[in-house]
Protein backbone atom coordinates (compact mmCIF):
# COMPACT_ATOMS: atom_id res chain seq x y z
CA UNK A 1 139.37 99.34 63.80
CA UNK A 2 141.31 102.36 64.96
CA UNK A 3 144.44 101.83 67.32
CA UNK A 4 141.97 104.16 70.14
CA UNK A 5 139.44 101.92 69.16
CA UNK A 6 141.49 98.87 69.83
CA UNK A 7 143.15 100.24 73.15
CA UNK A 8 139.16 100.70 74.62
CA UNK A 9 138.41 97.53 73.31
CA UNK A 10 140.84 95.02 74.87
CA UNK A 11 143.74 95.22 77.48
CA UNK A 12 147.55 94.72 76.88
CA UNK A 13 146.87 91.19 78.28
CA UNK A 14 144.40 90.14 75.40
CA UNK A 15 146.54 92.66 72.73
CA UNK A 16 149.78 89.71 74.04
CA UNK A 17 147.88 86.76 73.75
CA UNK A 18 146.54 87.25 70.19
CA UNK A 19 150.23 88.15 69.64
CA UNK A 20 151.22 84.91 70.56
CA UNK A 21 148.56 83.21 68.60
CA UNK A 22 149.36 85.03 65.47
CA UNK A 23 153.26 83.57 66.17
CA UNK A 24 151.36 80.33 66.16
CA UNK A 25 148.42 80.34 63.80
CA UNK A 26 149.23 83.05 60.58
CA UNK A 27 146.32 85.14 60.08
CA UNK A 28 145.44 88.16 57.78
CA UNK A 29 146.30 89.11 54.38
CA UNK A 30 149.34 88.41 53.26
CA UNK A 31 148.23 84.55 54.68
CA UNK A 32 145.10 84.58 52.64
CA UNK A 33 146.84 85.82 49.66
CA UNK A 34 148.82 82.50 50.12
CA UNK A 35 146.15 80.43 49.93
CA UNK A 36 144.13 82.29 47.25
CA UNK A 37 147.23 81.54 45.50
CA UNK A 38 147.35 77.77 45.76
CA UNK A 39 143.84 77.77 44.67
CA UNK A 40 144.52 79.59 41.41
CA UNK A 41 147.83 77.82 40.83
CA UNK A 42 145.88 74.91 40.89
CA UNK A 43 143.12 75.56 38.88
CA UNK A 44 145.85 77.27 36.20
CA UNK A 45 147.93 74.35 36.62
CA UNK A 46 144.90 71.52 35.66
CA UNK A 47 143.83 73.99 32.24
CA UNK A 48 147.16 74.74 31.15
CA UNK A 49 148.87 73.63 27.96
CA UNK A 50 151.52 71.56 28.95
CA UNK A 51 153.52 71.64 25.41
CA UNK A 52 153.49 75.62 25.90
CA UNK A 53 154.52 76.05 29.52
CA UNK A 54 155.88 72.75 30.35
CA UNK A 55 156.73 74.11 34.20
CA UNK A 56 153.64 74.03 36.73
CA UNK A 57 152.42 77.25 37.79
CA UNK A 58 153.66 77.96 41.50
CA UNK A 59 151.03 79.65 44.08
CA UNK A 60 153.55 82.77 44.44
CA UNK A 61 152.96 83.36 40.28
CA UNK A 62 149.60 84.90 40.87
CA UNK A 63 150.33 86.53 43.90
CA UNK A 64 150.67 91.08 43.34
CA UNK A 65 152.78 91.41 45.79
CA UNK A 66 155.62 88.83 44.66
CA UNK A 67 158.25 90.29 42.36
CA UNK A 68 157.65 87.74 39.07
CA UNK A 69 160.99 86.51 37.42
CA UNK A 70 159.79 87.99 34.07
CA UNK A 71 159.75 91.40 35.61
CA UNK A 72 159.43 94.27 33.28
CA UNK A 73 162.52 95.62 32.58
CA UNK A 74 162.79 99.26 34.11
CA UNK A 75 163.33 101.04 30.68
CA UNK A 76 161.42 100.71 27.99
CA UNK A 77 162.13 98.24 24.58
CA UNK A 78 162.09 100.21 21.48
CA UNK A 79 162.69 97.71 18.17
CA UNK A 80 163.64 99.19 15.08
CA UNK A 81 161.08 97.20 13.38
CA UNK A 82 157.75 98.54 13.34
CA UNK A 83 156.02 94.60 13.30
CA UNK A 84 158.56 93.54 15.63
CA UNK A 85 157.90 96.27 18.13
CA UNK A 86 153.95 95.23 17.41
CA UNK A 87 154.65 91.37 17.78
CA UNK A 88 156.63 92.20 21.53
CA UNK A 89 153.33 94.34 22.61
CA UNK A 90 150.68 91.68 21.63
CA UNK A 91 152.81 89.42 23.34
CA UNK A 92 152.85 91.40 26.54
CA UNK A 93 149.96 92.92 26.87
CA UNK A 94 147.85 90.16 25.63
CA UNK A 95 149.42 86.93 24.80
CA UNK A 96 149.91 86.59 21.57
CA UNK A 97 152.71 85.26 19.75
CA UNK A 98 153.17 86.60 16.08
CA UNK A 99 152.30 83.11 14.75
CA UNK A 100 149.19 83.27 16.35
CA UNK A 101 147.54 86.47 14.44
């Protein structure tokens, strides 16, 4: 809906009251991001392997909008070893360690 839209729609008096109920009650988006996120945390947290990532997902790992701690560095990582560099892009991109392949 278009701001015009909106302003034909409903007075200043409604536009302030579901102000105050979005103070009281979150709604929209970034709220049902949130719980999208607890849903997938949980579901990632009752198939993962526990020897490999010991620490429980959290509901803000799966979430685009949240910065993750393992952040790609801003330049890129160039190995001088050709398998090495190969090994650190299987691992990113899909996974992999290099004692898996």
């Amino acid at each position: 809906m278009s701001v015009r839209q909106a302003q034909r729609e409903i007075d200043s008096a409604e536009f302030a009251e579901w102000l105050a109920y979005a103070n009281i009650e979150n709604f929209g988006s970034p709220v049902e991001d949130l719980r999208t996120g607890a849903v997938v945390s949980m579901l990632a947290n009752i198939n993962r392997d526990r020897k490999q990532r010991p620490e429980p997902y959290g509901l803000l790992d799966f979430l685009p909008w949240t910065e993750s701690p393992d952040a790609s560095p801003d330049e890129p990582v160039q190995l001088a070893d050709p398998k090495a560099q190969s090994d650190l892009i299987r691992a990113a991109i899909f996974g992999i360690s290099p004692k898996s392949h």
